[in-house]
C-alpha atoms as a PDB file:
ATOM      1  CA  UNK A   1     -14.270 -46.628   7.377  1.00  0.00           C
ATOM      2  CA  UNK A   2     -15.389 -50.707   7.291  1.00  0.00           C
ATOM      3  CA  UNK A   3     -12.166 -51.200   9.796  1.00  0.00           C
ATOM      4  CA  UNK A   4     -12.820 -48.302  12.541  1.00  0.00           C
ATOM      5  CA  UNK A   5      -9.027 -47.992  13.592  1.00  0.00           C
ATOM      6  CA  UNK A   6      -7.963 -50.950  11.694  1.00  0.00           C
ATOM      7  CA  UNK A   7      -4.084 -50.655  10.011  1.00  0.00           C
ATOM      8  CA  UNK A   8      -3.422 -52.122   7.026  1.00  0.00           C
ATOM      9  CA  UNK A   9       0.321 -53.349   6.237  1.00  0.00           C
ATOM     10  CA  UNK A  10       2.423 -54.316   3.073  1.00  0.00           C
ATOM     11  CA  UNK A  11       4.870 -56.820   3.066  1.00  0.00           C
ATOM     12  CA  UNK A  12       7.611 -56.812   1.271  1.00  0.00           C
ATOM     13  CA  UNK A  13       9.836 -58.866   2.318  1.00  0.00           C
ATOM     14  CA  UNK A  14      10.947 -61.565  -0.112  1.00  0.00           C
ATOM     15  CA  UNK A  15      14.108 -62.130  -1.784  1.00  0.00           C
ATOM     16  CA  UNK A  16      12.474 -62.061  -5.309  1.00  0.00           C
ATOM     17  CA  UNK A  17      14.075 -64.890  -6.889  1.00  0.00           C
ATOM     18  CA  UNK A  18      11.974 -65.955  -9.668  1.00  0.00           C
ATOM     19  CA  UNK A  19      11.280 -62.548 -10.242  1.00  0.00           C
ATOM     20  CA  UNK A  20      15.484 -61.553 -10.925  1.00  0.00           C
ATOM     21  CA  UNK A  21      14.876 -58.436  -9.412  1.00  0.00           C
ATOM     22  CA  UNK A  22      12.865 -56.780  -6.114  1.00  0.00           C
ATOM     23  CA  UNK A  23       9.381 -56.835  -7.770  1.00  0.00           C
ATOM     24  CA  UNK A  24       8.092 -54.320  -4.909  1.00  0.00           C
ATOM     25  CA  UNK A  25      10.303 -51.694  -6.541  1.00  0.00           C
ATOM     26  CA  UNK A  26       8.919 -52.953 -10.229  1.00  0.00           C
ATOM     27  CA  UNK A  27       7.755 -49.799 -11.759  1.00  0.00           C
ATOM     28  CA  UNK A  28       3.899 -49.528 -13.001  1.00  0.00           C
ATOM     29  CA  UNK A  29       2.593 -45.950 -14.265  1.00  0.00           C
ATOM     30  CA  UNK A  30       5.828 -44.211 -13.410  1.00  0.00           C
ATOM     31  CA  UNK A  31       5.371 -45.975  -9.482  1.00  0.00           C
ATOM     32  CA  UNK A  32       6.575 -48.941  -8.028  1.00  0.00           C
ATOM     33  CA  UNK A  33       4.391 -51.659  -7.500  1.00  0.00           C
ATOM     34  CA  UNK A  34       4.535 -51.423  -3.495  1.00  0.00           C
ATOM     35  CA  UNK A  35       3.602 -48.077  -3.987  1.00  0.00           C
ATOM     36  CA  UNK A  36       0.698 -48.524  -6.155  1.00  0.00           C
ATOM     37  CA  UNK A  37      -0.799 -51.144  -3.712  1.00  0.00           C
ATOM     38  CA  UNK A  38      -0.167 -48.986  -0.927  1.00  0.00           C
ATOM     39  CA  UNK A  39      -2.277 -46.034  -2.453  1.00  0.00           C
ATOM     40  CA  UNK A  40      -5.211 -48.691  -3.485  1.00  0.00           C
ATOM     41  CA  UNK A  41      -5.490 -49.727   0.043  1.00  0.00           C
ATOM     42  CA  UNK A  42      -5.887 -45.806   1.295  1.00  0.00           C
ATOM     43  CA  UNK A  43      -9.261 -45.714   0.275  1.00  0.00           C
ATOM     44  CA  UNK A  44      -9.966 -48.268   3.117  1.00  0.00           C
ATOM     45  CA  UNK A  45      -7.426 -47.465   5.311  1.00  0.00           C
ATOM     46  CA  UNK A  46      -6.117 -44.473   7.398  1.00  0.00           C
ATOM     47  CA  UNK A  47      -2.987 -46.073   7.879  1.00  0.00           C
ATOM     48  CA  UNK A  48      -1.012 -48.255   5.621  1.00  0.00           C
ATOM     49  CA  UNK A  49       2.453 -49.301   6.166  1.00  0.00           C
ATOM     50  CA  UNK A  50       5.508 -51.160   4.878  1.00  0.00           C
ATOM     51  CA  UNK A  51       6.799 -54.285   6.448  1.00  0.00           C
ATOM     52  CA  UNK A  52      10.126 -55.212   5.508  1.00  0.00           C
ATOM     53  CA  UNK A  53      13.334 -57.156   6.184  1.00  0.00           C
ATOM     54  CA  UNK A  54      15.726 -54.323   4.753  1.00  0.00           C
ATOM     55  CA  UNK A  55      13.462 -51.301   5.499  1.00  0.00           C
ATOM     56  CA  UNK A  56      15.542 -48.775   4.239  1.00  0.00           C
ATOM     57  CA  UNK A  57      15.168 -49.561   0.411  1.00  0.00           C
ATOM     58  CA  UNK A  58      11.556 -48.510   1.052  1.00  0.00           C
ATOM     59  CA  UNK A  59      12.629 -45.199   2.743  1.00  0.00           C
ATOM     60  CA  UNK A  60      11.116 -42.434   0.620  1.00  0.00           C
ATOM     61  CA  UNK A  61       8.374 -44.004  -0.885  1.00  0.00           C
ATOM     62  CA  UNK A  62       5.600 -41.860   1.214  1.00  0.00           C
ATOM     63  CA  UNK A  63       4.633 -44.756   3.350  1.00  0.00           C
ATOM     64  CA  UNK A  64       5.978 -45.757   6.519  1.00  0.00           C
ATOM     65  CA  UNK A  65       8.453 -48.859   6.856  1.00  0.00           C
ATOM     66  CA  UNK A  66       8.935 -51.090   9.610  1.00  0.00           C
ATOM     67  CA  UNK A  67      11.233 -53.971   9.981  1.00  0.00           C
ATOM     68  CA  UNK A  68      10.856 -57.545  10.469  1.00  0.00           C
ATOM     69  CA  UNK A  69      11.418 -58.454  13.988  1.00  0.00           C
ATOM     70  CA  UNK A  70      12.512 -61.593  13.582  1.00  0.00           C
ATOM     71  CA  UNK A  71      15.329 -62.779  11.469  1.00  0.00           C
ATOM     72  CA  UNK A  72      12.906 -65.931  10.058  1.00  0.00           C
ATOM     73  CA  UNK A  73      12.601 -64.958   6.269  1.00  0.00           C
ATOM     74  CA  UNK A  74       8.608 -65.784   5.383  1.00  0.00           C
ATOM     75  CA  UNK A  75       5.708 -63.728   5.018  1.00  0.00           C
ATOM     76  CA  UNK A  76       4.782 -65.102   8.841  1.00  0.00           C
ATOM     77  CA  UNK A  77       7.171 -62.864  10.467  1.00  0.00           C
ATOM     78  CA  UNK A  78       5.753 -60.281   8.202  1.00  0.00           C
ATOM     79  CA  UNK A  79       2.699 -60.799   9.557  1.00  0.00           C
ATOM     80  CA  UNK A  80       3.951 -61.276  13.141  1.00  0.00           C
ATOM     81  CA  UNK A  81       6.100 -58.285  12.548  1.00  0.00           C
ATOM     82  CA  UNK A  82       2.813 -56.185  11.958  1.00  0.00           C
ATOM     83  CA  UNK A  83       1.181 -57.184  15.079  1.00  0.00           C
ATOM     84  CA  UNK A  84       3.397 -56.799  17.176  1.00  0.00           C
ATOM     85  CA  UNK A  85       3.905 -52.891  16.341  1.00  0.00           C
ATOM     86  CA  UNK A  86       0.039 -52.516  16.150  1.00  0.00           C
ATOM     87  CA  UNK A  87       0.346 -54.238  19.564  1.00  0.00           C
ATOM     88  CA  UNK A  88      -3.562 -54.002  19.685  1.00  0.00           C
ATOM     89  CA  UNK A  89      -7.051 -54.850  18.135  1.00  0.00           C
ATOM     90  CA  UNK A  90      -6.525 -55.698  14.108  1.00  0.00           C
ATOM     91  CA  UNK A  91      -4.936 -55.389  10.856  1.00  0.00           C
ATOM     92  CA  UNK A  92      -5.107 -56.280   7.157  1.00  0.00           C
ATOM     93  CA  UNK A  93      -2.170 -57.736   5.835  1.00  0.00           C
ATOM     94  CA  UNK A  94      -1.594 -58.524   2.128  1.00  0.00           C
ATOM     95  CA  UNK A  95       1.724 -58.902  -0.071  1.00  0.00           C
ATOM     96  CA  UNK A  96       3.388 -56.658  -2.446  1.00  0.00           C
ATOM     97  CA  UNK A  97       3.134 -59.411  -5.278  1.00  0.00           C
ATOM     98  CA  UNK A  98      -0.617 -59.397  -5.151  1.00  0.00           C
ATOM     99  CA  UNK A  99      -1.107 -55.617  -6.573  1.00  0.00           C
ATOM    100  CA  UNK A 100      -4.429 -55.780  -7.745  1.00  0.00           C
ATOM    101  CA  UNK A 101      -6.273 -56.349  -4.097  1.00  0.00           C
ATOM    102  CA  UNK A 102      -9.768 -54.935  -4.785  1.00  0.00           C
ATOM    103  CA  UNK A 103     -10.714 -52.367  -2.092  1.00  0.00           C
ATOM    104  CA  UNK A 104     -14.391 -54.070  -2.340  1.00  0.00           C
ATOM    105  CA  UNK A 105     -13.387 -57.111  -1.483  1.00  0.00           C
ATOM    106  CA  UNK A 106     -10.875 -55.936   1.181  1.00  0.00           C
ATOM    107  CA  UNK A 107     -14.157 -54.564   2.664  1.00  0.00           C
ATOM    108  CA  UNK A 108     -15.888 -57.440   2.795  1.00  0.00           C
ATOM    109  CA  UNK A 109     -12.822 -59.427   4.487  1.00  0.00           C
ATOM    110  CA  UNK A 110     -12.878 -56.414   6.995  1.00  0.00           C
ATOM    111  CA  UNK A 111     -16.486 -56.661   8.016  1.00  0.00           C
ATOM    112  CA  UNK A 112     -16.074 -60.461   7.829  1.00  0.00           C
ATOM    113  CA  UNK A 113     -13.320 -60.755  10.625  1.00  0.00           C
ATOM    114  CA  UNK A 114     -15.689 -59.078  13.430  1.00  0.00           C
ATOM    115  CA  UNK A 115     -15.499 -61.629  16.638  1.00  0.00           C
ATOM    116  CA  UNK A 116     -12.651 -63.728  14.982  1.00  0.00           C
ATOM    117  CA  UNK A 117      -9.076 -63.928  15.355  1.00  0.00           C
ATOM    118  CA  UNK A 118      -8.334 -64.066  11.930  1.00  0.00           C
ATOM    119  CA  UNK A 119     -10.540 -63.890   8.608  1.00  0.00           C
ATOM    120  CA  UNK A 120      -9.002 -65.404   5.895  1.00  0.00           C
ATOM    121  CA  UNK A 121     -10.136 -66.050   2.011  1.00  0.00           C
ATOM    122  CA  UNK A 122     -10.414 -69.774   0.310  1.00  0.00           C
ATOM    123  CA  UNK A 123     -10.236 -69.772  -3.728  1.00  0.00           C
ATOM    124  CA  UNK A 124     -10.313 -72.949  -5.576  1.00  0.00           C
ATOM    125  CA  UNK A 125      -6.281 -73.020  -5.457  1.00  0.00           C
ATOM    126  CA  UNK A 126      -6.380 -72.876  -1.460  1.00  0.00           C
ATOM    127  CA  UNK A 127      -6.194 -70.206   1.133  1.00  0.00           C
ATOM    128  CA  UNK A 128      -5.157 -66.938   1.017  1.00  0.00           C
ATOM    129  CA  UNK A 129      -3.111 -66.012   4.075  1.00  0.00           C
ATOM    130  CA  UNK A 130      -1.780 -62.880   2.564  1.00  0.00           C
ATOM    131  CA  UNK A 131      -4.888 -61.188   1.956  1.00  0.00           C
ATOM    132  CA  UNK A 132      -6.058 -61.292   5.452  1.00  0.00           C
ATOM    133  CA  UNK A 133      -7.290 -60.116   8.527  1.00  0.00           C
ATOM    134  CA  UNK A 134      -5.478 -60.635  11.723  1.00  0.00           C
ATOM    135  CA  UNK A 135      -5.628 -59.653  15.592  1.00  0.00           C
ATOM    136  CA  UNK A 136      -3.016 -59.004  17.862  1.00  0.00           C
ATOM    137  CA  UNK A 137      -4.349 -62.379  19.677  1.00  0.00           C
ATOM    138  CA  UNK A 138      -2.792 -63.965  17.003  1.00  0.00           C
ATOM    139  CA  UNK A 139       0.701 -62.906  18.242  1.00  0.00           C
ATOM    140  CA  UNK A 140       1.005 -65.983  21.074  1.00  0.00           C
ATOM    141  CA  UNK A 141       0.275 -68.679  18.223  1.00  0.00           C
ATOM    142  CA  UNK A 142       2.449 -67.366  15.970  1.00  0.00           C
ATOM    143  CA  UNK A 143       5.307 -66.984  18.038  1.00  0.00           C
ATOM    144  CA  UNK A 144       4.634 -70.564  18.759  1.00  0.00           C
ATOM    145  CA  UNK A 145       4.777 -71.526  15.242  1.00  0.00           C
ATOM    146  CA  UNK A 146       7.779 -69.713  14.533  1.00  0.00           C
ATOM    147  CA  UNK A 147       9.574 -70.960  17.382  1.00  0.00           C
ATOM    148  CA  UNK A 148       9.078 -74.993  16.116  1.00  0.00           C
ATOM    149  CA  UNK A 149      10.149 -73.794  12.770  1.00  0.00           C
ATOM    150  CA  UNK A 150       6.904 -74.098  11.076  1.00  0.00           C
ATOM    151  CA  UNK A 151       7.236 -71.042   8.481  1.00  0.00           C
ATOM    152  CA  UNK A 152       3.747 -71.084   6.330  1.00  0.00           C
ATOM    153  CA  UNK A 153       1.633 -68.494   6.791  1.00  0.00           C
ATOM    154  CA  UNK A 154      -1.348 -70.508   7.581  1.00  0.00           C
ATOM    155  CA  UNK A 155       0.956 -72.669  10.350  1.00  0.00           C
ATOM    156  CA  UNK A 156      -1.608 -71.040  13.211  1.00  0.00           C
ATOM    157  CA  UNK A 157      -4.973 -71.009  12.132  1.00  0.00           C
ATOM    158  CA  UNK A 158      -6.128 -74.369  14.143  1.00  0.00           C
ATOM    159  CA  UNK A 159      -4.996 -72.243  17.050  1.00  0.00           C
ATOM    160  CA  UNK A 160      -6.979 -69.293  17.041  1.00  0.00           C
ATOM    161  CA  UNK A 161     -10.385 -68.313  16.119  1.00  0.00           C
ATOM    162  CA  UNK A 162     -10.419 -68.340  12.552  1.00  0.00           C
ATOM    163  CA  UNK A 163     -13.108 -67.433   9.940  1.00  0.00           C
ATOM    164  CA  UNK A 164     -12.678 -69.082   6.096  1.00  0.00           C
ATOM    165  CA  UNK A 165     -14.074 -66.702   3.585  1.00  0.00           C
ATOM    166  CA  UNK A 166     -15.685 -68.907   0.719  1.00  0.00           C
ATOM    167  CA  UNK A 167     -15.167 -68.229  -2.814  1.00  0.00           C
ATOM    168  CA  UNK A 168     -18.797 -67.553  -4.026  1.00  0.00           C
ATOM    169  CA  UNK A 169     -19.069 -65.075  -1.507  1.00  0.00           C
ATOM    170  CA  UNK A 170     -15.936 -62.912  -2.598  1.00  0.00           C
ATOM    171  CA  UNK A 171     -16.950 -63.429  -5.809  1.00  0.00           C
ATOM    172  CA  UNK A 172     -19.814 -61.332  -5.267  1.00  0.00           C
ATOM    173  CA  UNK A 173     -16.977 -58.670  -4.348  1.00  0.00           C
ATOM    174  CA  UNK A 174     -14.658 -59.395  -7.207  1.00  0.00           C
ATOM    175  CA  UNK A 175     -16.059 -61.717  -9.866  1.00  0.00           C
ATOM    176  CA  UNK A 176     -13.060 -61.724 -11.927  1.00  0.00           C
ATOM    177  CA  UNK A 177     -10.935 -62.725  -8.682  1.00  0.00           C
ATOM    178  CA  UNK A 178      -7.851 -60.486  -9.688  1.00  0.00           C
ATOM    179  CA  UNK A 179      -7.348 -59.698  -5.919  1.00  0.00           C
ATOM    180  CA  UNK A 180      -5.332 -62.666  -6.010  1.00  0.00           C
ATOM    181  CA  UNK A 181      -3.589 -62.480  -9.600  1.00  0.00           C
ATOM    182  CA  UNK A 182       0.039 -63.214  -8.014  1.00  0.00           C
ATOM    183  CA  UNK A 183       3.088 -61.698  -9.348  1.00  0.00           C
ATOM    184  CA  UNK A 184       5.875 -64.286  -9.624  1.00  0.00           C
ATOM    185  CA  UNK A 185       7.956 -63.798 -12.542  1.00  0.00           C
ATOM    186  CA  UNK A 186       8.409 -60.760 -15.087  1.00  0.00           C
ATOM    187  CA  UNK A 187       5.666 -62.852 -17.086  1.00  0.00           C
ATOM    188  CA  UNK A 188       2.743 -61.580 -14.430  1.00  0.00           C
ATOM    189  CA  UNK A 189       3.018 -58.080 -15.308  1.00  0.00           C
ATOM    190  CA  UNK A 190       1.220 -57.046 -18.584  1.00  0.00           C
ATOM    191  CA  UNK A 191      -1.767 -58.220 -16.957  1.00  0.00           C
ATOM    192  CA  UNK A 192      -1.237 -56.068 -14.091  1.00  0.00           C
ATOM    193  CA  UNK A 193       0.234 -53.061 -16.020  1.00  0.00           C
ATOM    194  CA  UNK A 194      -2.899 -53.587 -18.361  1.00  0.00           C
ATOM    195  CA  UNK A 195      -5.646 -53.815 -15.005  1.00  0.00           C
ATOM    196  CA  UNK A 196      -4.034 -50.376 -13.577  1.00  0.00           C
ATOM    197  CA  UNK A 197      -4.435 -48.799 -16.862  1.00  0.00           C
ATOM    198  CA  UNK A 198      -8.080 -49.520 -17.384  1.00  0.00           C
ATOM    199  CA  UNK A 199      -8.971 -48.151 -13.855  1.00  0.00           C
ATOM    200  CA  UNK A 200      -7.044 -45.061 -14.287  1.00  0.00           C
ATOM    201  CA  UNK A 201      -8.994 -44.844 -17.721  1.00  0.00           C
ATOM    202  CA  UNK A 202     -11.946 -45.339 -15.866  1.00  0.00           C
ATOM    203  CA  UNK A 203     -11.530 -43.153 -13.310  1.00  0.00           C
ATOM    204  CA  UNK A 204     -10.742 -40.698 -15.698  1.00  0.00           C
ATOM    205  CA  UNK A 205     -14.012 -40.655 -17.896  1.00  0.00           C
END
């Protein structure tokens, strides 16, 4: 495996609101979408886990949950929750409403973060801090952060050692870029439901 012992964790944490309903439980192929992302990321990973405010509405699901340990609602505690129960070396970390993450590319972020704190994708709309690499040096800067209210995800990377992934490189990975096709409102999902389909086909034939 690219990562050696790396973990990879799922958050899924948000409240949802443009979505009118928990999109992590949003059913695709007879499995929620958490679920789905969880299993794409096993073929990486040898551990991938839940990270959630309300854990228990994720109980059951065949992946372990862990809960936010901070009461801070943002994808940053998610992040920071992560790290601090892998308390050492790194982990992916990438969001429930990004479903499509291309194990390829995932690969290529992996091998990418070697010697860095963090290792973090730029498409033409900006980064991507939830479809990232992070160390548990990371934890100090983030606390930081989170302390003096600054909530983005991307509120620590002048502190630490981070690598920006360019675009034409993880294009090379995934040309049509759908690691990052984000799923805001019920509007996002044919394309999604459609994507899963055509692999499964795929894998299939």
């Amino acid at each position: 495996m690219p990562g050696g012992n790396l973990k990879a964790f799922v958050l899924a944490g948000g409240e949802s609101r443009r979505f009118g309903s928990n999109k992590a439980l949003y059913e695709i192929g007879g499995e929620p979408l958490v679920v789905a992302l969880c299993k794409r990321l096993t073929s990486v990973f040898d551990r991938v886990r839940i990270v959630a405010r309300e854990s228990d509405i994720y109980d059951g699901l065949g992946f372990e949950v862990l809960t936010d340990v901070r009461e801070e609602q943002c994808p940053l505690v998610g992040i920071y929750s992560g790290l601090k129960y892998l308390r050492k070396g790194s982990g992916f970390f990438t969001a429930c409403d990004l479903p499509l993450v291309n194990p390829g590319l995932v690969r290529y972020i992996v091998r990418e973060s070697s010697g860095y704190d963090a290792a973090v994708p730029r498409t033409e709309k900006g980064l991507e801090p939830l479809c990232a690499v992070y160390d548990v040096r990371c934890i100090p800067s983030i606390e930081a952060a989170l302390d003096s209210g600054e909530l983005k995800a991307d509120s620590f990377f002048s502190k630490v050692k981070t690598k920006i992934l360019n675009e034409k490189d993880l294009r090379e990975h995934d040309p049509r870029m759908i690691s990052f096709w984000n799923v805001n409102t019920p509007r996002d999902m044919p394309f999604v439901v459609e994507t899963v389909a055509r692999e499964r086909t795929k894998r299939c034939s």
